[in-house]
Protein backbone atom coordinates (compact mmCIF):
# COMPACT_ATOMS: atom_id res chain seq x y z
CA UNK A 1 25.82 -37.45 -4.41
CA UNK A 2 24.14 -34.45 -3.32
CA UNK A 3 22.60 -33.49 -6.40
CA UNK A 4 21.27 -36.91 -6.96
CA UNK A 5 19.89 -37.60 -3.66
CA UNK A 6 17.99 -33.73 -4.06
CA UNK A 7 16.79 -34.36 -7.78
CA UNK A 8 15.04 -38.12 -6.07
CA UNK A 9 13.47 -35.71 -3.87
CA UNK A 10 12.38 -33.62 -6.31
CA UNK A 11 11.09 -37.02 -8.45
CA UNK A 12 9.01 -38.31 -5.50
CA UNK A 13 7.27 -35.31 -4.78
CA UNK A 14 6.70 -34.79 -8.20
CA UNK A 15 5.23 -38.55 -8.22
CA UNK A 16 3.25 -37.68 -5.66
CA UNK A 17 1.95 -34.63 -6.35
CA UNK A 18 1.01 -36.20 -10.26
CA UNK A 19 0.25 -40.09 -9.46
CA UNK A 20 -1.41 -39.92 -6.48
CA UNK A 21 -2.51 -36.80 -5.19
CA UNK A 22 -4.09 -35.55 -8.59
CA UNK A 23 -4.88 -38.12 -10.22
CA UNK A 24 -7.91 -36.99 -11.88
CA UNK A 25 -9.28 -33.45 -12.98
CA UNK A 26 -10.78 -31.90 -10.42
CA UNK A 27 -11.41 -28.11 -8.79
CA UNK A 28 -8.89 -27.55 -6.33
CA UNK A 29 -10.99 -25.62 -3.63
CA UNK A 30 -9.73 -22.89 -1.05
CA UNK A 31 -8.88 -25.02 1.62
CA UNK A 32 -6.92 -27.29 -0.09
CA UNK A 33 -5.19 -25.22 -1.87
CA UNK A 34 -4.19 -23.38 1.13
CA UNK A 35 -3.10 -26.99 2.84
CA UNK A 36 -0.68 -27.41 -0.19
CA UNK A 37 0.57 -24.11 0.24
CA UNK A 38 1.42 -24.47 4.13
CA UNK A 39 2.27 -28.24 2.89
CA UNK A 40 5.02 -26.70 0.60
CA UNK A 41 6.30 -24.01 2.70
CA UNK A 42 6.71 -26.56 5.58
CA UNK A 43 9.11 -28.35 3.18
CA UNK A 44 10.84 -25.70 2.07
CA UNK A 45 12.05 -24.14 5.60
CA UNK A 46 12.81 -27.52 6.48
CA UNK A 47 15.33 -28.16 3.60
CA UNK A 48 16.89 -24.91 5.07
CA UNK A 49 16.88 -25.64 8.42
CA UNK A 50 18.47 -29.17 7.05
CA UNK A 51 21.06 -26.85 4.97
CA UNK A 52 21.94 -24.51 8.23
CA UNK A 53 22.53 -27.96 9.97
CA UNK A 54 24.85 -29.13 6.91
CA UNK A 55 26.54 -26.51 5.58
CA UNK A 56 25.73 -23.70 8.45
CA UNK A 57 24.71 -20.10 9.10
CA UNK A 58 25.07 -18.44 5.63
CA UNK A 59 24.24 -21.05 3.19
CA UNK A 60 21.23 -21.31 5.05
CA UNK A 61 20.21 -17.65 5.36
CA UNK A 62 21.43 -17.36 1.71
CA UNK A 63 18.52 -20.05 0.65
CA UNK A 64 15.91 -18.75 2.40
CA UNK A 65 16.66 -15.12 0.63
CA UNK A 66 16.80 -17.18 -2.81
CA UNK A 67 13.72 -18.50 -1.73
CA UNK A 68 11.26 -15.67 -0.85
CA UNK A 69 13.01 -13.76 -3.37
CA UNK A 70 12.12 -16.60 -5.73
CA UNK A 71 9.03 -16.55 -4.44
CA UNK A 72 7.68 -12.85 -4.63
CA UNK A 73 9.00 -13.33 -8.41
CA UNK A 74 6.98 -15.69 -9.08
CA UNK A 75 3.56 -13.66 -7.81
CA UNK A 76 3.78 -11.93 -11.28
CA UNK A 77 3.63 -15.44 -13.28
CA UNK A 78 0.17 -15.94 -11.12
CA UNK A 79 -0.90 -12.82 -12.59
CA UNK A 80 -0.39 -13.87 -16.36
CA UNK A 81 -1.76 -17.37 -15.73
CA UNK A 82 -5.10 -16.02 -14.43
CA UNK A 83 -4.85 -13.93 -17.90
CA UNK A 84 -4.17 -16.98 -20.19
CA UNK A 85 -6.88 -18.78 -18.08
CA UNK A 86 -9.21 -16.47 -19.03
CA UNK A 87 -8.46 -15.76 -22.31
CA UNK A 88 -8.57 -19.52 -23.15
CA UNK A 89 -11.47 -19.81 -20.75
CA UNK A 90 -9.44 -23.10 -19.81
CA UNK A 91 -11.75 -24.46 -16.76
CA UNK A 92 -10.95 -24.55 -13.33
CA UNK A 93 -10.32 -28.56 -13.26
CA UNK A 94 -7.89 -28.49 -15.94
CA UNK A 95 -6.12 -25.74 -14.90
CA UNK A 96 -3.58 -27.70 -12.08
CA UNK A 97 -2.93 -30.05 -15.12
CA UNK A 98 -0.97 -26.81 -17.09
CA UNK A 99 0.24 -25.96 -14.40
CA UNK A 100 2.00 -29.22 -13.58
CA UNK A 101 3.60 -29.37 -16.88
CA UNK A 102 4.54 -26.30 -17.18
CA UNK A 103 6.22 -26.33 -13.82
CA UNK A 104 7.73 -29.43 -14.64
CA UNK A 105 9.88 -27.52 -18.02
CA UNK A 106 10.22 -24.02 -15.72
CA UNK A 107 12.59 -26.70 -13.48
CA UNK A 108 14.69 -27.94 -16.71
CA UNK A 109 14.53 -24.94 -18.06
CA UNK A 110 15.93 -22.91 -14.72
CA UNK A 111 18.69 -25.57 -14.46
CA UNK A 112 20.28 -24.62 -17.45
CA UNK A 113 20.22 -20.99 -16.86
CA UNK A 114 21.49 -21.55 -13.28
CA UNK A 115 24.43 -23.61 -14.83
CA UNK A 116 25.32 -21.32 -18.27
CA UNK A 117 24.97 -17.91 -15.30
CA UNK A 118 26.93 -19.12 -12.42
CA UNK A 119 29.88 -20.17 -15.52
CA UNK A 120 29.56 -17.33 -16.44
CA UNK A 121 30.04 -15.12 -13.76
CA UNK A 122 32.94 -17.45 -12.73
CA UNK A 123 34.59 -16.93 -15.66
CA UNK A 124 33.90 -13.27 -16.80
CA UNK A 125 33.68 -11.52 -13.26
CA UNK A 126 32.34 -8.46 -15.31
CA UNK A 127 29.10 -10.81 -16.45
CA UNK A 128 28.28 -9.40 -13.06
CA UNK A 129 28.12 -5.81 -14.16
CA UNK A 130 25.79 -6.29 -17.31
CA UNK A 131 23.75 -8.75 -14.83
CA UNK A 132 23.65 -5.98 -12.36
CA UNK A 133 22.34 -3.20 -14.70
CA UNK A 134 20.02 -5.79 -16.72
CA UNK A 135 17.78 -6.11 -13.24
CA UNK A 136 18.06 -2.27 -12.66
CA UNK A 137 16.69 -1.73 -16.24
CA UNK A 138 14.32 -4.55 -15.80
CA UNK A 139 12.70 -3.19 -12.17
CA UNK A 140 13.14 0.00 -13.59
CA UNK A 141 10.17 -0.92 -16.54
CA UNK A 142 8.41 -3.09 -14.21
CA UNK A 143 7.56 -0.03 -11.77
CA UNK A 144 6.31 2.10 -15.32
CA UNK A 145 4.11 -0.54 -16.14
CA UNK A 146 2.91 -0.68 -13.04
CA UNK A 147 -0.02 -3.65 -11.92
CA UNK A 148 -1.21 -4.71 -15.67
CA UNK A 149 0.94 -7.15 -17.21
CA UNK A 150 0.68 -7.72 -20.94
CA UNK A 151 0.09 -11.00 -22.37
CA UNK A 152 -0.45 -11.60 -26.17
CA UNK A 153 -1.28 -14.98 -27.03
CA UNK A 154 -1.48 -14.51 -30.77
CA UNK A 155 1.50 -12.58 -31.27
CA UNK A 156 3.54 -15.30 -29.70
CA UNK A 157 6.21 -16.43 -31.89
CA UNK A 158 6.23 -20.36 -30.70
CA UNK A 159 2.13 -20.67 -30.41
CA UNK A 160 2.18 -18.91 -34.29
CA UNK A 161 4.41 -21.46 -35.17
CA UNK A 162 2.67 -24.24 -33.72
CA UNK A 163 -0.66 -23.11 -34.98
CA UNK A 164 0.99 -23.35 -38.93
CA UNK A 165 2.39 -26.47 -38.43
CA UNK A 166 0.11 -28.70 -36.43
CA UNK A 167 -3.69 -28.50 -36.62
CA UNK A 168 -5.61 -26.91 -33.90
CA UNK A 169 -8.68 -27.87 -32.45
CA UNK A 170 -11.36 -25.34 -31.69
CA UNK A 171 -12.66 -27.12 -28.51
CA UNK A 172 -11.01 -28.65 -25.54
CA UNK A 173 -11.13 -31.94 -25.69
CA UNK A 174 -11.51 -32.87 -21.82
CA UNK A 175 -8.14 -32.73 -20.15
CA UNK A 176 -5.83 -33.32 -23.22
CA UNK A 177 -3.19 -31.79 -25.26
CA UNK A 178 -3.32 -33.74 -28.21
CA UNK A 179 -6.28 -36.06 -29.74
CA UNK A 180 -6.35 -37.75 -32.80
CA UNK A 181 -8.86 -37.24 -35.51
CA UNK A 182 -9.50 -38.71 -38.81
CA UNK A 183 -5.96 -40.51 -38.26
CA UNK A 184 -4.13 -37.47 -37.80
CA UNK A 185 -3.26 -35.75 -34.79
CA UNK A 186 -4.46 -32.22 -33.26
CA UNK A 187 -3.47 -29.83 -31.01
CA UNK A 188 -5.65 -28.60 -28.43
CA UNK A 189 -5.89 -25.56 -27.01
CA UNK A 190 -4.60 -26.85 -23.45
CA UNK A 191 -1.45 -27.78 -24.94
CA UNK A 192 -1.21 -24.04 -26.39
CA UNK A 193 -1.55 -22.73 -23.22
CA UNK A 194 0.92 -24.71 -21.67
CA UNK A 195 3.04 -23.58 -24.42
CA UNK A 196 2.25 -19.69 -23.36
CA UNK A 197 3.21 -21.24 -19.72
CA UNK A 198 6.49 -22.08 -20.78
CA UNK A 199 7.57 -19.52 -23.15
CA UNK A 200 6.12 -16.61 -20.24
CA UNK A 201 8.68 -18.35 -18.36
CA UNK A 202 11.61 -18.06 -20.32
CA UNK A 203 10.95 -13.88 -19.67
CA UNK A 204 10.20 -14.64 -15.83
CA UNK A 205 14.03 -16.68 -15.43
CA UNK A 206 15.70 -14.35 -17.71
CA UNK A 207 15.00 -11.88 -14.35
CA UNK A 208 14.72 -14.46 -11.47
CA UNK A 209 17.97 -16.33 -11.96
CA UNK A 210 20.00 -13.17 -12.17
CA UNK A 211 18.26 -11.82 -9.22
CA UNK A 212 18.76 -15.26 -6.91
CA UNK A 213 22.79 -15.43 -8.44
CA UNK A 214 23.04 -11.95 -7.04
CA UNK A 215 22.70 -13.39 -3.35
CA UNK A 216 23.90 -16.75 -3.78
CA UNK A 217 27.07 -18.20 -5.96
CA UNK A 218 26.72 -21.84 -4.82
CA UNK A 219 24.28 -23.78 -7.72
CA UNK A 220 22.82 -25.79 -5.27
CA UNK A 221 21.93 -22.78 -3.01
CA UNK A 222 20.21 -20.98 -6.33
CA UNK A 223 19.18 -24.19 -7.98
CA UNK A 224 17.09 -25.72 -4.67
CA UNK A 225 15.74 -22.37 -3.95
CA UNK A 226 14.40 -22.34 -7.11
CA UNK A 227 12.83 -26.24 -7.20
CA UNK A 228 11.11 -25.19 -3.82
CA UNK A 229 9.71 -21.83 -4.43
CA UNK A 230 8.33 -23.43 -8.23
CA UNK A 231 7.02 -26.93 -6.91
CA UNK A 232 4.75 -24.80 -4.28
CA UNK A 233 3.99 -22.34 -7.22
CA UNK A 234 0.29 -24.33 -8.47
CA UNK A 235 -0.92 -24.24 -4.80
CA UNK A 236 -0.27 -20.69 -4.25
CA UNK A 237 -1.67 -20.09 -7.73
CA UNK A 238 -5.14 -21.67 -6.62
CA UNK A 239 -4.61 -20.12 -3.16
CA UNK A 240 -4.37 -16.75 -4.43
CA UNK A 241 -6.18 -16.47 -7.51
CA UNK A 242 -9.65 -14.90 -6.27
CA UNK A 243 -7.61 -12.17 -4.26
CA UNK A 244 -4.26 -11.42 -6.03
CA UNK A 245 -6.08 -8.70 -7.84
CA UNK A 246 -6.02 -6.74 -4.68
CA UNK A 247 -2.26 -6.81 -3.89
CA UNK A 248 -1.56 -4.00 -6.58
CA UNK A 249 1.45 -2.59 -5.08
CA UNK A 250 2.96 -5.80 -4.98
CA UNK A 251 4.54 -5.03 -8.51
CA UNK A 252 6.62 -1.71 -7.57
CA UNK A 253 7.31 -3.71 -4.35
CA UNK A 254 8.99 -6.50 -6.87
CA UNK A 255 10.48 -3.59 -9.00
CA UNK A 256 12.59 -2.01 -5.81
CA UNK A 257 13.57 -5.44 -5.06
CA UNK A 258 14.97 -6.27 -8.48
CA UNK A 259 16.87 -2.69 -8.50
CA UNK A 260 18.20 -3.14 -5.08
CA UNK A 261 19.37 -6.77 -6.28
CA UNK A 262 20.94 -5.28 -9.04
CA UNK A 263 22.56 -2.74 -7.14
CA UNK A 264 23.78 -5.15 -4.98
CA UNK A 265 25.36 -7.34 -7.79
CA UNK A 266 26.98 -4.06 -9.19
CA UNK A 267 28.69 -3.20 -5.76
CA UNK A 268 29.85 -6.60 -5.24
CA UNK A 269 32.21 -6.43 -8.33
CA UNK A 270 33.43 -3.91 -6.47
CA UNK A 271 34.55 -5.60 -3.87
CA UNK A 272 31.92 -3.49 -1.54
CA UNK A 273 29.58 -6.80 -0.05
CA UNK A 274 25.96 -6.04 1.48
CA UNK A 275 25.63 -8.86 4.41
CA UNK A 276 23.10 -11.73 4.33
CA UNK A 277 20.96 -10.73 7.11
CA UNK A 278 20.34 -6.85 5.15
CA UNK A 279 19.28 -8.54 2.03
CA UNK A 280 16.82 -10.84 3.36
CA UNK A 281 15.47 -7.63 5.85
CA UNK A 282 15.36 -5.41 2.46
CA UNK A 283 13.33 -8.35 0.42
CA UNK A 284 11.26 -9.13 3.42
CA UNK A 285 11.01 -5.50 4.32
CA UNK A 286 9.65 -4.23 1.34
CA UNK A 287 7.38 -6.95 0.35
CA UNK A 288 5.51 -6.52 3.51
CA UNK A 289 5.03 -2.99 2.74
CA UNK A 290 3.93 -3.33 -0.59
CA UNK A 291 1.13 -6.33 0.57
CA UNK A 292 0.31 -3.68 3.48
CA UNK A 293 0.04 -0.72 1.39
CA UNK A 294 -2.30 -2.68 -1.10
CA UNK A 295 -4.51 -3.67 1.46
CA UNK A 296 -4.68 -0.11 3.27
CA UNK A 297 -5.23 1.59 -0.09
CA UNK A 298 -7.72 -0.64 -2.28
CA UNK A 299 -7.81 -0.11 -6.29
CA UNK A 300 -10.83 1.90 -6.76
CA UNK A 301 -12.92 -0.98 -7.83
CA UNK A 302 -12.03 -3.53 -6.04
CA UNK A 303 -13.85 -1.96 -2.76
């Protein structure tokens, strides 16, 4: 009953957000970008405050960790859509469109890696260990590549595989992903860049969902915390597009993070727990520096 009364939720905002809200293309400016960002944020802490009234005290701190964990994650998939933006030079009004879409297949897509993980883990407790040294490994590269993340839209298998099967148009044709020409049907290149959206994804969950199962076993703890922190993804996008350029130190901030996560999934096979309230001061901690350090020592460049 709970999981169908949460995915309504998740429907009606979704409605919304699509049917209402955004109904047409259209630039979504500063300010209201930042009053869907606040919008979703308000949300989300009340959907924990509603969890710590349910379920009580850890549950509840659990979720919000999941959630600004989830959520400082998900500043490097802003990074590679103002890339694919670019590279398609897909234009600002269209833009919330992708977005939507792809946002909408990150949430089916996350479900099923929430539910094949937290199997997983219940049923080979060493899945933990290989989890645990997976997101050492993985912050491990992320702080050696440092702020420039690498996006190749032509080398990617399912858009080369698209682009031989189905014809391409060279244009965008207004706000669609498929037209019809001649009496056959095209492709356009919004629909390929959705399809960069979703396959970027599959890369982003394959280090997110470990990362969230690390503080939370509960599937509706990790699953929620991940339909919040996503849904308010496009607004932060938009919110933070002009200026994420200048939080540079906010991807070795995300790479301690994933290796303390990991570290913390390693320890816990061994029986030795880190407490709720240190993981959410270690997340919080050292994504505050990171954003602080960025802002006290600009790029060169960006001064």
């Amino acid at each position: 009953m709970t999981w169908l009364a949460f995915n309504l939720l998740v429907i009606v905002l979704l409605a919304l957000d699509l049917l209402v809200l955004n109904r047409r293309d259209h630039v979504i400016e500063l300010r209201e970008a930042l009053g869907w960002s606040a919008f979703w944020i308000v949300i989300s802490l009340t959907f924990n405050y509603f969890i710590y009234i349910w379920q009580g005290e850890k549950p509840a701190l659990e979720f919000l960790t999941a959630y600004l964990l989830e959520k400082s994650l998900s500043v490097d998939n802003l990074f590679v859509f103002i890339l694919l933006f670019n590279y398609f030079r897909i234009p600002p009004q269209y833009q919330h469109k992708v977005l939507f879409w792809g946002i909408i297949g990150a949430l089916l897509l996350r479900a099923t890696f929430i539910i094949v993980g937290v199997a997983l883990i219940e049923k080979f407790a060493w899945t933990t260990i290989v989890l645990g040294l997976f997101l050492i490994y993985t912050g491990f590269q992320l702080f050696r590549a440092g702020d420039e993340p690498d996006v190749d839209p032509e080398g990617n298998f399912i858009v080369r595989w698209v682009s031989r099967h189905l014809p391409v148009t060279r244009e965008l044709e207004g706000g669609n992903f498929f037209v019809r020409k001649e009496k056959l049907r095209f492709a356009t290149p919004l629909f390929i860049v959705l399809l960069m959206v979703e396959t970027t994804d599959v890369v982003f969950a394959a280090d997110s969902i470990p990362a969230v199962l690390a503080v939370s076993r509960d599937p509706f703890i990790v699953y929620s915390s991940n339909v919040f922190a996503l849904l308010g993804l496009r607004a932060l996008y938009f919110a933070l597009a002009g200026v994420i350029r200048f939080f540079h130190y906010l991807h070795y901030g995300l790479a301690i993070i994933l290796m303390f996560i990991g570290a913390k999934m390693i320890a816990s096979f061994f029986e030795l727990h880190v407490d709720d309230w240190t993981s959410l001061g270690v997340v919080g901690c050292v994504l505050g520096l990171s954003v602080m350090a960025s802002l006290i020592w600009p790029k060169r460049g960006d001064v």
